[in-house]
C-alpha atoms as a PDB file:
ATOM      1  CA  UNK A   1      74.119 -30.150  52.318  1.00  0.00           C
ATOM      2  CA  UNK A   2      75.079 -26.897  51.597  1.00  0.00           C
ATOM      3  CA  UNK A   3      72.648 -24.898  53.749  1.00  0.00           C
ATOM      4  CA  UNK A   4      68.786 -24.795  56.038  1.00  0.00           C
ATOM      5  CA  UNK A   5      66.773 -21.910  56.869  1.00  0.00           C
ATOM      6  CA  UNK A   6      66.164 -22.712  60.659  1.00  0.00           C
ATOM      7  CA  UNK A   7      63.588 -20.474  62.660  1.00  0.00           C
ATOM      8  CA  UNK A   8      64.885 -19.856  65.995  1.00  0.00           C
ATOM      9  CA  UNK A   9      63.260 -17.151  69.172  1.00  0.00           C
ATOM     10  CA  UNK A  10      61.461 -15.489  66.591  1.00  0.00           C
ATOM     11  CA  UNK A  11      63.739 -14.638  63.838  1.00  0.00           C
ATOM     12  CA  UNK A  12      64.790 -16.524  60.776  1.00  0.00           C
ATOM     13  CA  UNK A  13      68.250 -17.975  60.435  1.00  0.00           C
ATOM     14  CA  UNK A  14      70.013 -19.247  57.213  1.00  0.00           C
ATOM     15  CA  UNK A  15      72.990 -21.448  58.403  1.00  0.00           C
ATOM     16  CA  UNK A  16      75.482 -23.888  56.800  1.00  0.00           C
ATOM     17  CA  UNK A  17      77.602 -26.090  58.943  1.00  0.00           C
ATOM     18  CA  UNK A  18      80.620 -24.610  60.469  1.00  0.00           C
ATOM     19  CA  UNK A  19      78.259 -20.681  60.972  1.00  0.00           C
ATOM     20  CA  UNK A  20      78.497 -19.014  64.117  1.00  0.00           C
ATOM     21  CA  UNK A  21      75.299 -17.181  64.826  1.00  0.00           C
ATOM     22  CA  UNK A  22      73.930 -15.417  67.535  1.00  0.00           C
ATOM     23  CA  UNK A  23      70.322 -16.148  68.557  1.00  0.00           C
ATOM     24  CA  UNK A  24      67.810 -14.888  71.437  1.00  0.00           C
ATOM     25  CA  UNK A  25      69.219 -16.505  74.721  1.00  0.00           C
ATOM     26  CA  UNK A  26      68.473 -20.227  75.490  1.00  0.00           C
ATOM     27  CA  UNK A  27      68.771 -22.352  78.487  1.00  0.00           C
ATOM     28  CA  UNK A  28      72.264 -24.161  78.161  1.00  0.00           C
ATOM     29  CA  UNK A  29      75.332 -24.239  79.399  1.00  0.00           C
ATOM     30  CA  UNK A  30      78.654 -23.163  77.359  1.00  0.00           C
ATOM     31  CA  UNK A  31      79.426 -26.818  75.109  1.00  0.00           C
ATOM     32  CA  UNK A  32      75.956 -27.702  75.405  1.00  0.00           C
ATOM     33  CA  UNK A  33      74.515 -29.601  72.234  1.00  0.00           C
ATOM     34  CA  UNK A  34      71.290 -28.040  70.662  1.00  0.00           C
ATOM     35  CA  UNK A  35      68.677 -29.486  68.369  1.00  0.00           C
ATOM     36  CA  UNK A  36      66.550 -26.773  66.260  1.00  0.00           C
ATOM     37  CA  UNK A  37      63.607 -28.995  64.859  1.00  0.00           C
ATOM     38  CA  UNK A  38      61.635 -25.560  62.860  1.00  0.00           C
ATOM     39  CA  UNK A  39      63.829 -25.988  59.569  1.00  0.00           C
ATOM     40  CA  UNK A  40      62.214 -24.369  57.117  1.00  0.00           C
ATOM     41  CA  UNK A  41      64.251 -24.811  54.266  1.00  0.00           C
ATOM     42  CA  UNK A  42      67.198 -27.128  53.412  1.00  0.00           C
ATOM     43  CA  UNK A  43      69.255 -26.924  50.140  1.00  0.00           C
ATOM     44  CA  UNK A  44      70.934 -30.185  49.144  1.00  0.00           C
ATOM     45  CA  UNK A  45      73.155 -31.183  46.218  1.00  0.00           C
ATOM     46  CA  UNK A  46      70.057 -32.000  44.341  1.00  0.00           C
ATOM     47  CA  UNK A  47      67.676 -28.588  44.600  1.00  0.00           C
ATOM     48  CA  UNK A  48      66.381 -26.515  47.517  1.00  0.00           C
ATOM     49  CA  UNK A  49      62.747 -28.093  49.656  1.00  0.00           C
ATOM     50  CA  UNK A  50      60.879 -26.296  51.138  1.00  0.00           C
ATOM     51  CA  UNK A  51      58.430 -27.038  54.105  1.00  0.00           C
ATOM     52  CA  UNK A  52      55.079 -26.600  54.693  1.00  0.00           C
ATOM     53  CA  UNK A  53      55.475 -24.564  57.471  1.00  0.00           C
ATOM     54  CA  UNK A  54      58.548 -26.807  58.160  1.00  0.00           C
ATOM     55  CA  UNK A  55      59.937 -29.983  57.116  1.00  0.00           C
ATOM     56  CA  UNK A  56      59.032 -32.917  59.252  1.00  0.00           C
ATOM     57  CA  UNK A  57      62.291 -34.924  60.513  1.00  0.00           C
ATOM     58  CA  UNK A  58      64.972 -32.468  59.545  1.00  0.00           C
ATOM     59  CA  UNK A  59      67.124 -30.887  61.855  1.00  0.00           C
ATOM     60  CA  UNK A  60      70.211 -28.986  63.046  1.00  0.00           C
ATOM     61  CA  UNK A  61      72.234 -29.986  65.753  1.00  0.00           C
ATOM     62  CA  UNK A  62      74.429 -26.778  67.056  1.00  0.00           C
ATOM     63  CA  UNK A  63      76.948 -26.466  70.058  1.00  0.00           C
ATOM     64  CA  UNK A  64      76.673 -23.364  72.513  1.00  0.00           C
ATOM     65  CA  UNK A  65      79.993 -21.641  72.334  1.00  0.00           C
ATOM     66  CA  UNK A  66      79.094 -18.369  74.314  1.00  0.00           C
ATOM     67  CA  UNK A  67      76.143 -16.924  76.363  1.00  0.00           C
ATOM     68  CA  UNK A  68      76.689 -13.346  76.576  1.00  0.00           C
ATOM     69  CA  UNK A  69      74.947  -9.486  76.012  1.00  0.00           C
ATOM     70  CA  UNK A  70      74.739  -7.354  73.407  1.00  0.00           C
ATOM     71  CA  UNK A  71      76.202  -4.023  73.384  1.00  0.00           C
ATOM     72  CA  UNK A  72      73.969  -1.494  75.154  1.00  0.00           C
ATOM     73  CA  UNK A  73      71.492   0.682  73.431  1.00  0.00           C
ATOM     74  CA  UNK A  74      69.758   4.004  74.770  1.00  0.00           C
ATOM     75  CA  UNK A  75      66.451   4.890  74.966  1.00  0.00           C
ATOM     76  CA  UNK A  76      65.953   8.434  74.717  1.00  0.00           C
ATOM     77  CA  UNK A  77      61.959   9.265  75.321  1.00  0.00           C
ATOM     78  CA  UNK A  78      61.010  12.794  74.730  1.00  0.00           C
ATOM     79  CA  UNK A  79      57.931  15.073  74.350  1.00  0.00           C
ATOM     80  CA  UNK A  80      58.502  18.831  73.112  1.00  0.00           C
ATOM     81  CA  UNK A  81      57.161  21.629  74.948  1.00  0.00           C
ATOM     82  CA  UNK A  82      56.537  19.219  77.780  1.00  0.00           C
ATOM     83  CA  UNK A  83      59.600  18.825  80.044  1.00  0.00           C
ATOM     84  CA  UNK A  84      59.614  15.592  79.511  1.00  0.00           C
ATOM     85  CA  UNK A  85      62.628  13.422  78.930  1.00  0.00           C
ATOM     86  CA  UNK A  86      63.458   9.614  79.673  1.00  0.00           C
ATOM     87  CA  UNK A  87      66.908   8.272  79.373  1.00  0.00           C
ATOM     88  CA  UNK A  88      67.513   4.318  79.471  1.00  0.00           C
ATOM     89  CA  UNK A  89      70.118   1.959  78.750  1.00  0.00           C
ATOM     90  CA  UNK A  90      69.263  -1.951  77.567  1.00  0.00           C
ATOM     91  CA  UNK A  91      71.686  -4.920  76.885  1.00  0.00           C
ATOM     92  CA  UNK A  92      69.724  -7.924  75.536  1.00  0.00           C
ATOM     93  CA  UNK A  93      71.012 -11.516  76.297  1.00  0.00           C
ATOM     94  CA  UNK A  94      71.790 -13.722  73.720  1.00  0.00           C
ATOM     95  CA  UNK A  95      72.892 -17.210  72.851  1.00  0.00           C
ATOM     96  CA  UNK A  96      75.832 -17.730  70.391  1.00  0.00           C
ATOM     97  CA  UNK A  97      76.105 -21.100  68.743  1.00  0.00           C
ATOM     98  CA  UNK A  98      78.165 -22.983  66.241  1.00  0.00           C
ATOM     99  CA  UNK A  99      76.393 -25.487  63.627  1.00  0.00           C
ATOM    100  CA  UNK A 100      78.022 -28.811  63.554  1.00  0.00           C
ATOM    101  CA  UNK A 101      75.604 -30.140  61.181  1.00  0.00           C
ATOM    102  CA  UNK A 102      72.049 -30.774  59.072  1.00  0.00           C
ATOM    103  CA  UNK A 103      69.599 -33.654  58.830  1.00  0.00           C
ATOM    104  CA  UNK A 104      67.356 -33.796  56.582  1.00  0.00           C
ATOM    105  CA  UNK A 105      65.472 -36.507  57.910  1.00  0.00           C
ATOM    106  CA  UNK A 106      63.289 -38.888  55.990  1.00  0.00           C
ATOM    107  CA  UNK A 107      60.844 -36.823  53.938  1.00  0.00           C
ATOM    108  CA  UNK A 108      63.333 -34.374  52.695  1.00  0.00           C
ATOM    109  CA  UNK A 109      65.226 -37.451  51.639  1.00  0.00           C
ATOM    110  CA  UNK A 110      61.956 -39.534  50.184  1.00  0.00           C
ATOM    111  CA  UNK A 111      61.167 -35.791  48.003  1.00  0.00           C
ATOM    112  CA  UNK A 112      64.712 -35.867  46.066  1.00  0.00           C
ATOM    113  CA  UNK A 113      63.798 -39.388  44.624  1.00  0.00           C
END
């Protein structure tokens, strides 16, 4: 399989096996194995299916490598004339994980015949 559009805290993905991606923070420890079940998309030897929102049985297994924060952003709030100014800093928590590999599961497979 050459690549799956997995949907994953809110975003959109497109990963192939061996991708490093970082994704809104999960509960799991550093080595932990995860299973994303939304694939939306997977593109096989044989031409690209697409689901209806998803695709029932296919899958991406994925092994936590790092959980971490981004670098930190400032919020600068201000209203002219007014005196008013707001300075804050954010650092949002996220998840990075490597994709060992795709399933397709059975109707993916049952559409390429």
């Amino acid at each position: 399989m050459n690549y799956a559009v997995i949907a994953a805290g809110g975003k959109q993905h497109k990963v192939a096996p061996g991708d490093r991606l970082k994704i809104e923070k999960i509960e799991a420890g550093i080595g932990d194995q995860v299973t994303f079940d939304r694939v939306l998309a997977i593109e096989t030897g044989s031409g690209l299916q697409v689901g209806r929102p998803t695709l029932k049985g296919a899958r991406v297994v994925a092994r936590v490598v790092a959980q971490d924060r981004a670098r930190k952003i400032l919020v600068f709030k201000k209203k002219r004339r007014k005196q008013y100014r707001r300075t804050r800093g954010h650092r949002q928590a996220f998840t990075a994980v490597v994709v060992e590999e795709i399933h397709a599961g059975r109707q993916a497979k049952d559409e390429e015949k």
